[in-house]
C-alpha atoms as a PDB file:
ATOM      1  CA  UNK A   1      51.236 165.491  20.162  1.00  0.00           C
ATOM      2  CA  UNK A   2      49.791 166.217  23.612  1.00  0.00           C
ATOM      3  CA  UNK A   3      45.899 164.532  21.728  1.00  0.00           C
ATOM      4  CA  UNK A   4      47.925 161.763  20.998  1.00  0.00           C
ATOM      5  CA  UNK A   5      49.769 161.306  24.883  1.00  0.00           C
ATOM      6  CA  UNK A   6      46.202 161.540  26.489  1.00  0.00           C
ATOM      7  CA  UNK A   7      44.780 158.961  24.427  1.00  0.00           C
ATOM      8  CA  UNK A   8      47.858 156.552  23.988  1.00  0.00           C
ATOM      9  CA  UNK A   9      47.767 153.248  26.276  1.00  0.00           C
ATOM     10  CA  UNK A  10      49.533 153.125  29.556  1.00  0.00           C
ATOM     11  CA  UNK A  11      53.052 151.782  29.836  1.00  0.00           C
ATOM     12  CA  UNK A  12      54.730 153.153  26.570  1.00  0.00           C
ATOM     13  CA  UNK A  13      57.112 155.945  26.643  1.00  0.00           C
ATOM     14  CA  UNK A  14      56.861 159.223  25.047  1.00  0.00           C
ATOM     15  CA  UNK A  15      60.153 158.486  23.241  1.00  0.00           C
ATOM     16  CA  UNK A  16      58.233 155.594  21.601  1.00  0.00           C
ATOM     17  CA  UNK A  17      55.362 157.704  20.769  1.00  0.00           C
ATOM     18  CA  UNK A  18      57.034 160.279  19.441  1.00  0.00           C
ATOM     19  CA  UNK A  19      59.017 157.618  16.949  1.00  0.00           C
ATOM     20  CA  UNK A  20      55.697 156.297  15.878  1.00  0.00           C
ATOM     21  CA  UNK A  21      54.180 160.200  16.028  1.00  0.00           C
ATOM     22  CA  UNK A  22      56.727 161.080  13.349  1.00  0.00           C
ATOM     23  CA  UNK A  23      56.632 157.773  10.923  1.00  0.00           C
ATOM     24  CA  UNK A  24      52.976 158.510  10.266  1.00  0.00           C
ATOM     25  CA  UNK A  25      53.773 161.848   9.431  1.00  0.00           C
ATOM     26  CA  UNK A  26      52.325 163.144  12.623  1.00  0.00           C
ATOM     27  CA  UNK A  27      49.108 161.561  11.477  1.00  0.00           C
ATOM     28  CA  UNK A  28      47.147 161.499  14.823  1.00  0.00           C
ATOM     29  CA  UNK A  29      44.766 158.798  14.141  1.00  0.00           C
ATOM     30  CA  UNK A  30      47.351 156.229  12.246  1.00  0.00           C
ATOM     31  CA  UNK A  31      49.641 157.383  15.229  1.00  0.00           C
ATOM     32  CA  UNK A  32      46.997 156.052  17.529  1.00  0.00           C
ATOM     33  CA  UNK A  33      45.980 153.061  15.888  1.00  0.00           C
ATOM     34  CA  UNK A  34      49.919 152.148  15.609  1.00  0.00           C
ATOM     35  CA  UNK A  35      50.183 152.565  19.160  1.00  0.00           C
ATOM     36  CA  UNK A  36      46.863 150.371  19.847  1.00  0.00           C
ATOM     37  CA  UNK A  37      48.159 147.744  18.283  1.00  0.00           C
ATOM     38  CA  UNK A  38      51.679 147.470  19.775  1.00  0.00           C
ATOM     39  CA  UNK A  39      51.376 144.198  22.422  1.00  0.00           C
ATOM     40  CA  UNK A  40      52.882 146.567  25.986  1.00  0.00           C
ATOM     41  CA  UNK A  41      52.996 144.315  28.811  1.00  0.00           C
ATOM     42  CA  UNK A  42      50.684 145.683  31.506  1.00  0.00           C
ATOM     43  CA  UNK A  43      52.535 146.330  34.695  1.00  0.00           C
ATOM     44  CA  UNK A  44      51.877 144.766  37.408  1.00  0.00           C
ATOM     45  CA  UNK A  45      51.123 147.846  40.244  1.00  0.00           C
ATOM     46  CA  UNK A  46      49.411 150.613  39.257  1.00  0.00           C
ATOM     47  CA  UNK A  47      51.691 153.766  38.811  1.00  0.00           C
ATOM     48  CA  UNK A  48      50.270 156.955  41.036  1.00  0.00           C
ATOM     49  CA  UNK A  49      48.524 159.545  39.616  1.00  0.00           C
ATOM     50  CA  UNK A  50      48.479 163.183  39.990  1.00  0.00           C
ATOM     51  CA  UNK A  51      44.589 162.833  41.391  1.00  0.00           C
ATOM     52  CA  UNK A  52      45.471 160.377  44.019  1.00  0.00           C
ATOM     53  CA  UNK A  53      48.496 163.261  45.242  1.00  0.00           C
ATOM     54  CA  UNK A  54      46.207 165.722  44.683  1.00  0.00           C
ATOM     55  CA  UNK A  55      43.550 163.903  46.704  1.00  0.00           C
ATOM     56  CA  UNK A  56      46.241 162.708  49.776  1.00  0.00           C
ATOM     57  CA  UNK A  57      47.150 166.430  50.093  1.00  0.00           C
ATOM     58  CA  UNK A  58      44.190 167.666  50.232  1.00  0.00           C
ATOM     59  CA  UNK A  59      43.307 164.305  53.245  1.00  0.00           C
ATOM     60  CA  UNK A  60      46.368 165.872  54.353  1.00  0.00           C
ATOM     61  CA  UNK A  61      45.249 169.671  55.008  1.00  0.00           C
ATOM     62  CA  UNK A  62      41.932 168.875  56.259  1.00  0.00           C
ATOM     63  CA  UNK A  63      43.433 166.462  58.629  1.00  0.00           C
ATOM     64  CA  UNK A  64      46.098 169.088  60.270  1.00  0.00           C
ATOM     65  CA  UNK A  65      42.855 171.782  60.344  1.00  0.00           C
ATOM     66  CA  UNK A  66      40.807 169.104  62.248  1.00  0.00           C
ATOM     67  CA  UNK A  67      43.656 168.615  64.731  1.00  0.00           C
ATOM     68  CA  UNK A  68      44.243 172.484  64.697  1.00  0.00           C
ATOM     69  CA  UNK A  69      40.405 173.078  65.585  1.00  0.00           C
ATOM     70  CA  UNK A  70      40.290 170.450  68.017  1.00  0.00           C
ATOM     71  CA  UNK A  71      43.425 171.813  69.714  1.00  0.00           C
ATOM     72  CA  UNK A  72      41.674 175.037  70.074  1.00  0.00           C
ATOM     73  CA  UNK A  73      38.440 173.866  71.095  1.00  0.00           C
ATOM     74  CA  UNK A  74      39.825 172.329  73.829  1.00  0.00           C
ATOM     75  CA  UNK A  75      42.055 175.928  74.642  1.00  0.00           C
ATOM     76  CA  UNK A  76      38.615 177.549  75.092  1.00  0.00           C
ATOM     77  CA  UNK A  77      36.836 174.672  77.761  1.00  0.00           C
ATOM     78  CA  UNK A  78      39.669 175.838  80.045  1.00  0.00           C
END
């Protein structure tokens, strides 16, 4: 099931996988060939992903360090 959720298109929910999952028998290439040819209206922003949070917290941590440092730095000039 979890081969099937990486590779199914955007915008469809797991309960619908899972319905078409099970009335192929759990079949994960007719399962994925159902689920390619089911017409899903694309939305219209892009959902986040876990990369982009990953990727803003990590901005995020080097940012406070940088402002840490620089606090620092300028500690030590006086």
């Amino acid at each position: 099931m979890d081969e099937v959720m990486k590779q199914a298109p955007d915008n469809i929910s797991r309960e619908e996988i899972e319905i078409i999952f099970k009335k192929n028998d759990e079949n994960i290439t007719d399962t994925l060939i159902d689920l390619w040819k089911l017409d899903v209206p694309k939305s219209t922003t892009e959902p986040k992903t876990a990369t982009d949070d990953k990727w803003a917290n990590i901005r995020d941590v080097c940012d406070s360090y940088d402002l840490e440092m620089q606090s620092h730095l300028k500690r030590m000039k006086q």
